[in-house]
Structures are given as C-alpha cells and as structure tokens.
Protein backbone atom coordinates (compact mmCIF):
# COMPACT_ATOMS: atom_id res chain seq x y z
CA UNK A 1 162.20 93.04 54.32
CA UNK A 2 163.02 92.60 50.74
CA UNK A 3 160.62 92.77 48.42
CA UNK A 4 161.50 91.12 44.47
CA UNK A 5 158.99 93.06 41.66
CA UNK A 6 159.32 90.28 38.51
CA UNK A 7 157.86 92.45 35.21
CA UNK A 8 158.24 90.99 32.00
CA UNK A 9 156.24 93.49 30.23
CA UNK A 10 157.92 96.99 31.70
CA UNK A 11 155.91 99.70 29.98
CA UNK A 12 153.34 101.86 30.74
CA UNK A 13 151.08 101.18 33.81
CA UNK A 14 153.24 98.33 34.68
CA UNK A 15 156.49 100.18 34.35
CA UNK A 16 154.68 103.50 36.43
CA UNK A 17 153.45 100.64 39.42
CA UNK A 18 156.49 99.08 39.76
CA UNK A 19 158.99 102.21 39.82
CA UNK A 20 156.39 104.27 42.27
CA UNK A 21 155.87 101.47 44.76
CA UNK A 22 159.84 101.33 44.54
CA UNK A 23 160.39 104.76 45.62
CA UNK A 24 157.80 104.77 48.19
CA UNK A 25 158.00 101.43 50.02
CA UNK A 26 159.34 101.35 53.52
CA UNK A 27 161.30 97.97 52.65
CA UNK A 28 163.62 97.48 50.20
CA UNK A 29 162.56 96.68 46.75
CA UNK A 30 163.97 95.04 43.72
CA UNK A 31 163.01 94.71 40.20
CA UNK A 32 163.74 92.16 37.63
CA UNK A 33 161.93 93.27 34.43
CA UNK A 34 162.28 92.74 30.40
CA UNK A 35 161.68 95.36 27.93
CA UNK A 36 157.81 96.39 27.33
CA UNK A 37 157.39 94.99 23.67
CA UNK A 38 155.98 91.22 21.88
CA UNK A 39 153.54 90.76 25.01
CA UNK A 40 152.57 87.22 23.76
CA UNK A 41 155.74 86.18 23.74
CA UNK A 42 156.73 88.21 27.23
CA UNK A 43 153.89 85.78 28.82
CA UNK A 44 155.33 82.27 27.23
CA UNK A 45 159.14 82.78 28.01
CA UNK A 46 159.83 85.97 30.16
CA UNK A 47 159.77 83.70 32.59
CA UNK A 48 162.71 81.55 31.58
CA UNK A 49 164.91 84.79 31.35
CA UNK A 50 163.89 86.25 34.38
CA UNK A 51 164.82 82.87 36.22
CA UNK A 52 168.17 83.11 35.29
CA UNK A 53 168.25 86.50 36.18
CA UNK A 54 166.92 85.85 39.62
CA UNK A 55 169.34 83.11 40.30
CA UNK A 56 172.56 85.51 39.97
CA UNK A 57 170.75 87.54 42.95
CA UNK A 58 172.99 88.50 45.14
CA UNK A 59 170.48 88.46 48.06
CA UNK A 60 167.57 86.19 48.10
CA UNK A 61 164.31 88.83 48.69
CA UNK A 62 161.83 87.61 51.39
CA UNK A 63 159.02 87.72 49.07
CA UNK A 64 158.94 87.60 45.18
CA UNK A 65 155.80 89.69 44.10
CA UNK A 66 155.15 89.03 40.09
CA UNK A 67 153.01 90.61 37.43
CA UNK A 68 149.76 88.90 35.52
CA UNK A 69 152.46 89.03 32.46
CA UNK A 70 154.44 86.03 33.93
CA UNK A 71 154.47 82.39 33.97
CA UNK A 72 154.98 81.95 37.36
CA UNK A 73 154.75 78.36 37.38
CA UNK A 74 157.13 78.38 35.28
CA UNK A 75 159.59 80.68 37.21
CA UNK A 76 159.17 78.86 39.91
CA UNK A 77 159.65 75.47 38.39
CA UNK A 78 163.11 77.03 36.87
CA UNK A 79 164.21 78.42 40.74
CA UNK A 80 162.46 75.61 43.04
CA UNK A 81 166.43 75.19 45.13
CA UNK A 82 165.46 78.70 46.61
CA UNK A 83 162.06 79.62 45.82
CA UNK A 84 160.58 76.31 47.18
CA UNK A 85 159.94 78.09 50.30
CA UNK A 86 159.71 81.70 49.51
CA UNK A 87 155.96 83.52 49.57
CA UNK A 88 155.32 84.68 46.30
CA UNK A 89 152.10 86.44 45.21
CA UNK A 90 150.71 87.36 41.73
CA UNK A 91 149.04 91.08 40.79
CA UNK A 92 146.68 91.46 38.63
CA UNK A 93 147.10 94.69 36.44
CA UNK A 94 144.80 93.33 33.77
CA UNK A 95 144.25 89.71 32.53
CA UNK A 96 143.68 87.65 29.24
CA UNK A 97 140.13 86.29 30.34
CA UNK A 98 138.38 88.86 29.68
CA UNK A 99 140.33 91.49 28.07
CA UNK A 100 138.48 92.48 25.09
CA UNK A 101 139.12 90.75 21.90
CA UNK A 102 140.20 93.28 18.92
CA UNK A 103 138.98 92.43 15.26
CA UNK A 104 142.01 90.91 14.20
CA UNK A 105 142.78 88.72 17.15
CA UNK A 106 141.74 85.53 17.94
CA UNK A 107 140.73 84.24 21.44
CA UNK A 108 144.64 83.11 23.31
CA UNK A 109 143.04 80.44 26.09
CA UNK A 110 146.45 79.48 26.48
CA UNK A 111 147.41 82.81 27.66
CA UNK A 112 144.51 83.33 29.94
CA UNK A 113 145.45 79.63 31.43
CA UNK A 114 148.94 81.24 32.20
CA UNK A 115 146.66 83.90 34.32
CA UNK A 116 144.90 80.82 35.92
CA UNK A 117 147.88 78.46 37.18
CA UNK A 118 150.19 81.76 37.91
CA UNK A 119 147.10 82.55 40.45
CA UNK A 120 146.94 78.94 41.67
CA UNK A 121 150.91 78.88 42.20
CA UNK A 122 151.00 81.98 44.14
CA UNK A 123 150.47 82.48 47.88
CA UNK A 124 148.22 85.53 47.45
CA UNK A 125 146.31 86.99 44.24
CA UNK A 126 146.12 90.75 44.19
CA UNK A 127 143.78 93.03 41.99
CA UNK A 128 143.89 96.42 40.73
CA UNK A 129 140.37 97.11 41.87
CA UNK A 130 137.17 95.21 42.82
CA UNK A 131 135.72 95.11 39.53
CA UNK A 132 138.59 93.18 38.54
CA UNK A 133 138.53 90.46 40.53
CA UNK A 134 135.00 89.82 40.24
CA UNK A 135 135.29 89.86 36.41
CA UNK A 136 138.33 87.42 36.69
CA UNK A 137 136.23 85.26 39.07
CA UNK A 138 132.97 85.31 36.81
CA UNK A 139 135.18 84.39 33.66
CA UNK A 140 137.21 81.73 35.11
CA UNK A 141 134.98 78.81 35.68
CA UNK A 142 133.69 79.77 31.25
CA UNK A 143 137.57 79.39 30.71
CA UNK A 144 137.93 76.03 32.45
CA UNK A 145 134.69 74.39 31.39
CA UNK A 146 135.76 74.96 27.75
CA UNK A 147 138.68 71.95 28.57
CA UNK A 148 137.28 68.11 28.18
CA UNK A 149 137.62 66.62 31.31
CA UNK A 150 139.11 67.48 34.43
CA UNK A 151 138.29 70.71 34.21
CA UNK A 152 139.57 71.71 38.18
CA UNK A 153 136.40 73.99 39.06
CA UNK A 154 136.98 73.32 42.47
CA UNK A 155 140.11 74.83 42.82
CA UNK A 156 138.23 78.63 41.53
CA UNK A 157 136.66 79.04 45.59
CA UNK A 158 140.27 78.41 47.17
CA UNK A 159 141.44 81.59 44.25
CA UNK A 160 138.75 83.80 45.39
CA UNK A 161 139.18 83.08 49.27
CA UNK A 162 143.31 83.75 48.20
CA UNK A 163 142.18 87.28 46.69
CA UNK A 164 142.24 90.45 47.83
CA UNK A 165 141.94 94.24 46.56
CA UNK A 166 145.39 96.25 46.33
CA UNK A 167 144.19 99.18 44.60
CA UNK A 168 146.82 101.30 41.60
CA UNK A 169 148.96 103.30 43.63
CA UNK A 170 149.31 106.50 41.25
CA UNK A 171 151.86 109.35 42.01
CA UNK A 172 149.23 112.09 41.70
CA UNK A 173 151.04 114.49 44.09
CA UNK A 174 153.76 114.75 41.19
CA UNK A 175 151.19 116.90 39.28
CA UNK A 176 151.30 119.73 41.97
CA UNK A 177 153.75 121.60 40.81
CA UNK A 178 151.90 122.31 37.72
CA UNK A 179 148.74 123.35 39.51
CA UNK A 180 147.61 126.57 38.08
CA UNK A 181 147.76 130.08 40.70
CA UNK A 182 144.54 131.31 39.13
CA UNK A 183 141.07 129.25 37.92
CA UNK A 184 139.93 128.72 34.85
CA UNK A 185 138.69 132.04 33.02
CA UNK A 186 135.11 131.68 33.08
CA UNK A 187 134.39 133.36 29.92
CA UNK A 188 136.36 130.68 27.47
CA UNK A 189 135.01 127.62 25.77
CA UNK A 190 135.43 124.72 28.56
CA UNK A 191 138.24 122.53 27.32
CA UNK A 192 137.26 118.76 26.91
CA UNK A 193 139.69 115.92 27.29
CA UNK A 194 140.04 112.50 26.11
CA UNK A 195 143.88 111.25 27.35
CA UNK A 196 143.22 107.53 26.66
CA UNK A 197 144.89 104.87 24.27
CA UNK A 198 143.31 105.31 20.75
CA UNK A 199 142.63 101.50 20.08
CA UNK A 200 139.39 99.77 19.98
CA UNK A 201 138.77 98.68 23.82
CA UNK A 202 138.78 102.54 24.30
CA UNK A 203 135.06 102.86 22.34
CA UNK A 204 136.13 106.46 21.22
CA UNK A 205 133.21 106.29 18.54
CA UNK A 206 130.34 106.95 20.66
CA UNK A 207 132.66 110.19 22.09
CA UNK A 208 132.99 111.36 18.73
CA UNK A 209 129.58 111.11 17.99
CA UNK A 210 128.61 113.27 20.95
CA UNK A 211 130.97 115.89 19.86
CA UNK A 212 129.97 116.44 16.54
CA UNK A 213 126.35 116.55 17.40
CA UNK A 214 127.13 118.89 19.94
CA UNK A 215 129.21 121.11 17.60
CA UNK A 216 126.31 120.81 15.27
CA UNK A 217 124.28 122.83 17.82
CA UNK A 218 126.62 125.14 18.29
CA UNK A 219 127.98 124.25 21.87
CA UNK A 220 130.92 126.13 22.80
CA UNK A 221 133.54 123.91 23.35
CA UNK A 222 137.23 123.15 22.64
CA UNK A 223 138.44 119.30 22.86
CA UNK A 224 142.37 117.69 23.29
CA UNK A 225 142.78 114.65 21.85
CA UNK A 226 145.59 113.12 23.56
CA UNK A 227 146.64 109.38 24.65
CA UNK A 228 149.50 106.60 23.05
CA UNK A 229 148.62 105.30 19.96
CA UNK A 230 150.18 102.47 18.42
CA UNK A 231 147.97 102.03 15.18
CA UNK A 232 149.15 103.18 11.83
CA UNK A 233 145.61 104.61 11.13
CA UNK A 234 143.87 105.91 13.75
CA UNK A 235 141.26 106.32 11.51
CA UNK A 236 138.52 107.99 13.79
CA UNK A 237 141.26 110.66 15.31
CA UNK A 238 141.70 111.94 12.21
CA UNK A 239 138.23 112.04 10.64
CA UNK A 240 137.99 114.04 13.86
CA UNK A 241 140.65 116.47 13.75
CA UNK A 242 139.23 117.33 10.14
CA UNK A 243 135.38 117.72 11.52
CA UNK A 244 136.09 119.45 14.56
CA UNK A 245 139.04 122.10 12.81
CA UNK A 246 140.00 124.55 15.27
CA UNK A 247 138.09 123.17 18.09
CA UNK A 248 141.25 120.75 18.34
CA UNK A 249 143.56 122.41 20.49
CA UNK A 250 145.55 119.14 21.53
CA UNK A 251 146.44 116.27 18.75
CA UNK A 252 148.06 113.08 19.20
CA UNK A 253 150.68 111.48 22.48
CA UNK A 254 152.44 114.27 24.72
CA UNK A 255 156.01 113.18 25.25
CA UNK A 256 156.90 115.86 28.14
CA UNK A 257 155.18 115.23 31.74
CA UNK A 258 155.41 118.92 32.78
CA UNK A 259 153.04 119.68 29.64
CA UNK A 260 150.76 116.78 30.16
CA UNK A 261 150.23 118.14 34.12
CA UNK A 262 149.79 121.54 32.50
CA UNK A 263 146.91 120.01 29.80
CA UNK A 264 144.90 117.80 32.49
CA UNK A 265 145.14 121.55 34.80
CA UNK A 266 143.96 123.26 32.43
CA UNK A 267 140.88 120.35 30.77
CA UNK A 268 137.50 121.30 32.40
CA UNK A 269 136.09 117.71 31.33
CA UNK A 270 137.77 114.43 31.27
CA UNK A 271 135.31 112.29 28.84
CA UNK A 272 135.50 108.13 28.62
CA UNK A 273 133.13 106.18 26.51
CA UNK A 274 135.57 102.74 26.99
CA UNK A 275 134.43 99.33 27.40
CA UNK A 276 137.44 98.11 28.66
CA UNK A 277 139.16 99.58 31.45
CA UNK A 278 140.01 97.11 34.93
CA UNK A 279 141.13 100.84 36.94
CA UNK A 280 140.90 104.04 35.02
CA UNK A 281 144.37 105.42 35.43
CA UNK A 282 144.09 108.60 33.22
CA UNK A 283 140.20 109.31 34.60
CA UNK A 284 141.96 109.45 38.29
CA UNK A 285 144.48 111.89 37.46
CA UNK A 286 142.29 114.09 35.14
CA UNK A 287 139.90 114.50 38.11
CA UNK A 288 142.91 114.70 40.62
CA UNK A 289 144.16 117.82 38.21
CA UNK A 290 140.26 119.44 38.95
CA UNK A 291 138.43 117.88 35.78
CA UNK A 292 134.51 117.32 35.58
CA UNK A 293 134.37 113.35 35.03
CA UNK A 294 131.69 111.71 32.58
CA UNK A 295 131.65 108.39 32.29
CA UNK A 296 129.88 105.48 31.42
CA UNK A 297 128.46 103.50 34.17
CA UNK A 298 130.44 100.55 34.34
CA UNK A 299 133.58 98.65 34.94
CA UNK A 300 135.54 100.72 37.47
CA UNK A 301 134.39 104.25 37.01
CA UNK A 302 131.75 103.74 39.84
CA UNK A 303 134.97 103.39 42.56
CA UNK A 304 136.78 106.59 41.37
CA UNK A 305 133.76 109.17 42.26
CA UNK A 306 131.94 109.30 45.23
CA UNK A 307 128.50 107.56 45.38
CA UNK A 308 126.87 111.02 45.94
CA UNK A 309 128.22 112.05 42.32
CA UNK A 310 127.37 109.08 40.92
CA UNK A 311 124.09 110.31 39.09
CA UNK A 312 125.94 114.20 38.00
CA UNK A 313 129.27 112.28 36.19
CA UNK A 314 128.07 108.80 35.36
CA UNK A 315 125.91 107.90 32.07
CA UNK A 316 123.71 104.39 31.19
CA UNK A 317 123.48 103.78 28.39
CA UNK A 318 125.71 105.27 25.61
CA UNK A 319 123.14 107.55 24.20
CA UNK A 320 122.86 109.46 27.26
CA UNK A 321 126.88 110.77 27.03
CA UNK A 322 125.23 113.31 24.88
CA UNK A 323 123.11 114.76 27.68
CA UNK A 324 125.38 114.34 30.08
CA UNK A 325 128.26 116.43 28.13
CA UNK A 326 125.69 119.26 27.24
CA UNK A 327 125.22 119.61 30.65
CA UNK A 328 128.68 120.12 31.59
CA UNK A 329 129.41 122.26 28.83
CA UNK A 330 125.79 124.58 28.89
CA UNK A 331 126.52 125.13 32.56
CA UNK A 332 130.35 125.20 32.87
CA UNK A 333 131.35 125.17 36.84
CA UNK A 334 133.82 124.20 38.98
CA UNK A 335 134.52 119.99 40.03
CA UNK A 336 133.30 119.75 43.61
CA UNK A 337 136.32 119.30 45.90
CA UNK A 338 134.74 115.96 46.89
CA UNK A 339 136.01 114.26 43.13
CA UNK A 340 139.76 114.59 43.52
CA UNK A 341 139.64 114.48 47.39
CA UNK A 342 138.46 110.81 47.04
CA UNK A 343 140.83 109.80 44.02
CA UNK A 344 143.27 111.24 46.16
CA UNK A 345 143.76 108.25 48.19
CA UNK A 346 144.92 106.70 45.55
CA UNK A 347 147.85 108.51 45.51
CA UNK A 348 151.03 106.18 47.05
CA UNK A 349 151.71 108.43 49.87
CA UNK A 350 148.06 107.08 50.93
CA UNK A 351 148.56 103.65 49.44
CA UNK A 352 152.40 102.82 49.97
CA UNK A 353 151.51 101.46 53.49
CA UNK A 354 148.50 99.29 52.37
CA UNK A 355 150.78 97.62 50.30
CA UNK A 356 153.64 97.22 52.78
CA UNK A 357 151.55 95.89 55.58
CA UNK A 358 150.09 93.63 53.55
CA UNK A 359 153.14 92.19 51.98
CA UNK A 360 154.76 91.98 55.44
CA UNK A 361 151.58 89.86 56.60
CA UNK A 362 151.83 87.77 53.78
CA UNK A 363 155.83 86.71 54.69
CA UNK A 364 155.03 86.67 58.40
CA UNK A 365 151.83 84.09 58.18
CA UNK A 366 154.48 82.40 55.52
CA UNK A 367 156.81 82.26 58.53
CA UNK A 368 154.39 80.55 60.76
C-alpha cells in the first residue's frame, strides 16, 4: 500500500511524526512537505503548492494522509481528476480552536474553520491523544455558533463518530544507547529538568516560583533549563539563570541529540507547569530516560503515567507544585519501573502497526 504524508509545516513534532512513521511503516510511505516557517500562511496556501506537487507524482498513493496544517479542501479541490476517489484522512497534531491565544495575537476563526472543513472533507479524523479530541469536539460547536446563520451544528456528531485516537508515535528506543551503565550517585543534588518551549502556553512562571522558594529553604537541588526558544527575550529564563547562579547547570536549546539523551539520563525530575500541551512529547521521553514526572493535573499528563501514580506525580492546583517538588527532592529515589514501562508503548516499534492496520482498514472499507 502506499501511503502519501502531506506536511506543510515540517518542523519539530510534525517533522519527527512524519519521518519516524516513514522509517517504521510496513507500506511504503511518501512525503510531500514545505519548509517549517510563516505557519499562518503554511495553513492558507500550502495547499496550493503541495497540489502541484502531488500532481507530478509519479505513482498515485492509495491513501493521502494530511496534517491539521493543511487546507485540505482546498487540496483536494486543486487534484479532484485523481483524488476524487482516493481515502484521505486528516491528523490532528494540534489545532487552532483551542490553542491558547498569546498576548499579542488575536483570535484566527478563519484558521480554526480550515481545522473544521479539512475534518469534514476527510474520510477519517485522527488525534494525537484523547484529550484532544474531546477538546476539539467541546470547542467546535462555540466556533460555529459564533457564524450568523447556517451555522452546520449537525454535521459536529458525524466528526466525532469519524474520529478516532492514533496516539504520537515517538522513537524512544533511539535514546538507548545513551543509557547510563551505573545509577545516579545518590549523594548529589537531584538534577531537575524543564526541556519544554520557553513561550507563554508553557506557564514556566509558576515553575520558577517553586524553585526559588525552594532554594530559599535551602533544598538541594540543581535545575537544566533546556527547550527551543524563539523569543528575543525570554525574559523569565534569564531572571532565572541570575537567581538560581550555579544551580543552573543546563541553559538554553541543545543542538546535538547524543547530549540531549545524555541530559534527560542523567535529570532525576522532569517538571511541567504548562497549560497547553494536546500530548506531552518531552514529558514521555524524560520519563522514558528514568525521570520522576510532576505535573499538573490536566490536559494529557493523566494518559502518560499510570493511574496508580497518578496521586505521587500529578498536582491540582498550581500551588501544590511546590509540595509536590519538595517531596521529590527531600526524598530523592529511584522512578518506579512502571513510569517508562507504560510510556513505552508509545514508542513506534509498539505503535507502527496501530497505525498501519488502521490505515489499511481505512483504504479497504474505501474499497468496498
């Protein structure tokens, strides 16, 4: 079977998804992507490039699976001699209804609408996780009542029936090879990590907070502040740095992979205080590499540890990160085997078959 991956936006999560599903299908895969950069404009006419792209295929694919960057009524409008009856199916990495708005953007309906009719062109709708979808699916119906008239509510319970749950398959088995031959030494300050993007939807106040409070009591503990930043002033990180002085062992994005494994090996803590996250990418591979988790309770972070572990790695409300860090720190252990065993199947060796016997049903039933 050939499978056709359409990215306009190939960076980051997107670019890591498409490129490990590639390697570890059992069909053949193609990808027909545009460069990672000017997302709003990736969204309103990546798909007119990527049509002309597709129609210099050699080989037709049997299905055309796009991302929640592209227009795909659009692409399909642009390819309708050959796509007219081709399965296609749209996944959902994040989406514009209810991505969190920064302080200098406005609201872009129009972009969440391209979410809405790429979903209602497509002949399946996958998600990155369960949380996902039911956030998409409690937005939508706010999105389309804010239209005058005809505002096509009854097409949201055909979506949801059309929905399903692929989860981020995640080449964790790549950090392996940078697994440590001895633990931690027990008698060194336990190493906290925050490896997420420094912008806004990230909440790293609240972390920040908690750290200086707890250097204020004189916790032992050393902190790497790590993640892609694309603001000129990351204010907060460097207010930070200054406070915390030598308790900063890590500062800023780490370009290598082989010293990234060796950080998130070597991090006792992996700390989130985000209010935006639809998976939790850099929480599942932090806890893969043998990192405590604490987390808020909410969004996804409830699917990546096991129920049992809920109440030991999970916080409600903010003010209780504070307790929950001392905690880890006062009484430094081991993770439980139990964490990264069950982020472990999200690992594409695990997940690479999900995805191809799903994508196979979906052209077969097309077939019928």
């Amino acid at each position: 079977m050939r499978i056709l991956l359409l990215e306009p936006y190939d960076t980051g999560s997107h670019a890591a998804w498409l490129r490990g599903y590639q390697r570890h299908n059992a069909h053949h895969v193609e990808i027909l992507s545009l460069e990672g950069q000017f997302w709003q404009w990736r969204m309103l006419g990546g798909a007119v490039t990527l049509a002309e792209r597709f129609r210099a295929l050699d080989a037709l694919p049997d299905l055309v699976v796009a991302s929640d960057m592209l227009d795909l009524t659009t692409f399909l409008a642009l390819t309708r001699p050959v796509t007219a009856r081709m399965p296609t199916a749209v996944y959902f990495h994040e989406n514009q209804l209810t991505y969190p708005i920064g302080q200098r953007q406005k609201l872009q309906q129009h972009h969440a609408f391209i979410n809405y009719i790429s979903a209602l062109a497509a002949d399946a709708i996958y998600f990155n996780s369960a949380f996902h979808r039911d956030s998409f699916f409690d937005a939508l119906p706010n999105l389309l009542k804010h239209f005058p008239d005809h505002t096509l509510l009854h097409t949201v319970p055909d979506l949801e029936a059309r929905a399903a749950v692929l989860p981020v398959g995640l080449d964790l088995s790549r950090y392996d090879n940078y697994r440590p031959p001895e633990p931690h030494d027990p008698d060194r300050p336990p190493l906290i990590l925050w490896n997420h993007r420094w912008e806004y939807d990230k909440n790293p106040r609240p972390f920040f907070k908690t750290l200086y409070r707890l250097a204020d009591e004189g916790v032992p503990f050393r902190v790497a502040l790590v993640g892609e930043n694309t603001r000129q002033d990351p204010a907060e990180f460097g207010e930070a740095r200054q406070r915390l002085g030598d308790r900063v062992v890590r500062y800023g994005y780490v370009d290598s992979f082989a010293d990234y494994a060796r950080l998130l090996w070597d991090a006792d803590i992996v700390v989130s205080s985000s209010k935006h996250d639809f998976f939790g990418v850099s929480v599942a591979e932090a806890v893969y590499c043998g990192c405590w988790p604490v987390l808020p309770r909410r969004l996804n972070y409830p699917a990546l540890i096991p129920p049992a572990w809920h109440d030991q790695t999970l916080y409600q409300p903010d003010t209780i990160l504070v307790h929950r860090l001392r905690e880890r720190l006062v009484g430094p252990c081991p993770a439980p085997p139990e964490l990264r065993a069950h982020v472990a199947a999200f690992d594409w060796r695990q997940l690479a078959p999900q995805y191809d016997e799903t994508f196979a049903a979906l052209v077969n039933r097309d077939a019928r």
